[in-house]
C-alpha atoms as a PDB file:
ATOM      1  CA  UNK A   1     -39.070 115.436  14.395  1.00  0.00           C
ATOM      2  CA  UNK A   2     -41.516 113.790  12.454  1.00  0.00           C
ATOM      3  CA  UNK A   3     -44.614 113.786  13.650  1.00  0.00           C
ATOM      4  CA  UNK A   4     -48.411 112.330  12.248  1.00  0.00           C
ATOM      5  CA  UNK A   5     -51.969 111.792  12.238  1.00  0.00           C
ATOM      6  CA  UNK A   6     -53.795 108.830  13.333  1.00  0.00           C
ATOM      7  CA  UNK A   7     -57.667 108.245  13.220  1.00  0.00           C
ATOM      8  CA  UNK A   8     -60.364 106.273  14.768  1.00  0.00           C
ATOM      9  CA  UNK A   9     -62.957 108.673  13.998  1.00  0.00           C
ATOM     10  CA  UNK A  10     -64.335 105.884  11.230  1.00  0.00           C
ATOM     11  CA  UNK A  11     -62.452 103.234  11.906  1.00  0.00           C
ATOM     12  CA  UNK A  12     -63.197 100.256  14.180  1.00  0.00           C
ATOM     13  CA  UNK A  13     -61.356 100.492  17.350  1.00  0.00           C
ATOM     14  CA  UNK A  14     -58.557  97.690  15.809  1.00  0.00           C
ATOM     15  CA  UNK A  15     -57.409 100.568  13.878  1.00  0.00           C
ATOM     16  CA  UNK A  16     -57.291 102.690  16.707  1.00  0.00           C
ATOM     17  CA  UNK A  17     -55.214  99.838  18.588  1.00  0.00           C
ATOM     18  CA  UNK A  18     -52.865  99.573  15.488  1.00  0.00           C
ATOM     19  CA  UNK A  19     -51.766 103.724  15.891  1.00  0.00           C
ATOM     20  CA  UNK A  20     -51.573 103.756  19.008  1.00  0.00           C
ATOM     21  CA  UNK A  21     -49.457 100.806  18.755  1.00  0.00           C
ATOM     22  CA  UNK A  22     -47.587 102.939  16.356  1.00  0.00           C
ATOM     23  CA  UNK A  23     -47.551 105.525  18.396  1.00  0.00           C
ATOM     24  CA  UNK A  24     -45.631 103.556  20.976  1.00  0.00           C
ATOM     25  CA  UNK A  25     -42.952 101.976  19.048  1.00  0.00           C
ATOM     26  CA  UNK A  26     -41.318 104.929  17.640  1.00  0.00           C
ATOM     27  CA  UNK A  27     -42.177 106.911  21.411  1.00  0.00           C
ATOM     28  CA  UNK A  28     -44.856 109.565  19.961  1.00  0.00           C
ATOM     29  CA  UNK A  29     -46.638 110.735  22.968  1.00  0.00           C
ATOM     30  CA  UNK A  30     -48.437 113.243  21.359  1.00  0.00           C
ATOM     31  CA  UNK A  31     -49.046 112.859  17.871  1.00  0.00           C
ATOM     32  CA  UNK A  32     -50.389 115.582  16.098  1.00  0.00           C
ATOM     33  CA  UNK A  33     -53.641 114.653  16.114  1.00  0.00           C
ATOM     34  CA  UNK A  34     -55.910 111.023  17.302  1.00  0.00           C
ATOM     35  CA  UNK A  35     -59.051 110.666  16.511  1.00  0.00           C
ATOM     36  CA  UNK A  36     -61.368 109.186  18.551  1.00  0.00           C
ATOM     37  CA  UNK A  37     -64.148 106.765  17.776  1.00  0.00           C
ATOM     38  CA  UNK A  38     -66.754 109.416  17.079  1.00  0.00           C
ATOM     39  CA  UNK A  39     -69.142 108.148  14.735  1.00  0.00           C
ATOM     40  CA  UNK A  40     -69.083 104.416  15.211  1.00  0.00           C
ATOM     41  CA  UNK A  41     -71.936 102.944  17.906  1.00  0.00           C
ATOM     42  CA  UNK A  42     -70.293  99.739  18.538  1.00  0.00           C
ATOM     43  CA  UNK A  43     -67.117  98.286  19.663  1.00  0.00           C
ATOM     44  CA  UNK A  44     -65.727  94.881  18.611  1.00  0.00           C
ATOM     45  CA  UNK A  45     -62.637  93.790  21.321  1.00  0.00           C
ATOM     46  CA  UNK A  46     -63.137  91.707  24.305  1.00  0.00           C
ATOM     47  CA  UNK A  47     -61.939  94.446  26.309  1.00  0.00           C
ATOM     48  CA  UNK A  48     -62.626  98.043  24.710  1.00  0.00           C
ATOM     49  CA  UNK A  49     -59.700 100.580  24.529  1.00  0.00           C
ATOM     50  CA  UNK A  50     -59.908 102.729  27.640  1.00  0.00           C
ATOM     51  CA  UNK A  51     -59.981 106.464  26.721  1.00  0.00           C
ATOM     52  CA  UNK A  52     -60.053 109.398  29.640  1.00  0.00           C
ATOM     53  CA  UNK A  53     -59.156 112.481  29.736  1.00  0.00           C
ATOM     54  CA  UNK A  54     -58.048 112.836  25.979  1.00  0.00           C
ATOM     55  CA  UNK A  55     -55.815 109.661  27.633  1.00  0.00           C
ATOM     56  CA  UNK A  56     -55.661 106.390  25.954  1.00  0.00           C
ATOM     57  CA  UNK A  57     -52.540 103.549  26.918  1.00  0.00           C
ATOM     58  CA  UNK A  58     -51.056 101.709  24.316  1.00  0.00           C
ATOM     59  CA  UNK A  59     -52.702  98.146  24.762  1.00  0.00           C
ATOM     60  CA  UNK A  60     -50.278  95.716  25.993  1.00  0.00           C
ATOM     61  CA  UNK A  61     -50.236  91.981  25.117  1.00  0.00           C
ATOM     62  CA  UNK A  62     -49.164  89.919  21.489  1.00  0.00           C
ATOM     63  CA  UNK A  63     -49.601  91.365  18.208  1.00  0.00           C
ATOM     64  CA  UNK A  64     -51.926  94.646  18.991  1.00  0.00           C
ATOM     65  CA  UNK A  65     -52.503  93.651  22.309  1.00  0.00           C
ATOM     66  CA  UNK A  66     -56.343  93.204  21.956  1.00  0.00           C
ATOM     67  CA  UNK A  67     -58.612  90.355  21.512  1.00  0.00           C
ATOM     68  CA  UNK A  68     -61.413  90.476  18.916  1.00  0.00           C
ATOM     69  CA  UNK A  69     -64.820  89.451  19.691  1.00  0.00           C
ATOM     70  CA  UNK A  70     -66.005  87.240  17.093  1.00  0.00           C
ATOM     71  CA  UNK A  71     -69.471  87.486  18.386  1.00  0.00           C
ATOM     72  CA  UNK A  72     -69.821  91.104  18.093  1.00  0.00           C
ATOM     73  CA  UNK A  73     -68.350  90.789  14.449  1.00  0.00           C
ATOM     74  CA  UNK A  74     -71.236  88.503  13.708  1.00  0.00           C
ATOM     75  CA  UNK A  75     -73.826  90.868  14.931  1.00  0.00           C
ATOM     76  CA  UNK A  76     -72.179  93.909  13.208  1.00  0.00           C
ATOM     77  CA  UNK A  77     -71.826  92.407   9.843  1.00  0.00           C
ATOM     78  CA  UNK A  78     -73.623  93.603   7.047  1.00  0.00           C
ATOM     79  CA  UNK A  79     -76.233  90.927   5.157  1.00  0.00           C
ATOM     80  CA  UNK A  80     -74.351  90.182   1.736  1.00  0.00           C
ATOM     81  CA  UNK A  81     -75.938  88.456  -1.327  1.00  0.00           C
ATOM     82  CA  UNK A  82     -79.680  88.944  -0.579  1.00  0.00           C
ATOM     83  CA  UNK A  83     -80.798  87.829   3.029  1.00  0.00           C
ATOM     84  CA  UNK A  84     -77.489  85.634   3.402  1.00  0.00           C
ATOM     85  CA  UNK A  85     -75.321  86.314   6.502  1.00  0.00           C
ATOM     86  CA  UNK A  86     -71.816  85.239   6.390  1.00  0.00           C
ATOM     87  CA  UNK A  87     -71.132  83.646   9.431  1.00  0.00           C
ATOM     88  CA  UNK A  88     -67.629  83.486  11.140  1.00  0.00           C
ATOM     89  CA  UNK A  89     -67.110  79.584  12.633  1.00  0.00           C
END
């Protein structure tokens, strides 16, 4: 069958949740290849993805079963126009 790649190896871990979510629909248990977070330093979900063992479990729960933190977006956002920060409320 068909099979793909999915990376998180630059992409915030909500793009990791949304292939492995992928992953899961259409039953891939081992894609050909899934990147991990490898050159990111922060995480921004309430509850980070849990990855052992070259292991990670689809997250459960609405939509792709995580919950951003709004905080940590704040404190990973980049300053735009000048010294501005755009603030999430």
């Amino acid at each position: 069958g068909l099979m793909w790649l999915g990376s998180g190896l630059t992409d915030p871990d909500i793009s990791m949740a949304a292939a492995l979510g992928l992953y899961g629909a259409f039953g891939q248990a081992k894609p050909v290849a899934l990147n991990g977070p490898q050159f990111l330093t922060g995480d921004v979900l309430e509850k980070p993805l849990s990855i052992a063992r070259g292991s990670v479990a689809v997250p459960k729960g609405p939509g792709l079963g995580i919950e951003v933190d709004q905080e940590k977006v704040t404190t990973l956002m980049k300053e735009t126009s000048g010294s501005k920060r755009i603030e999430i409320t």
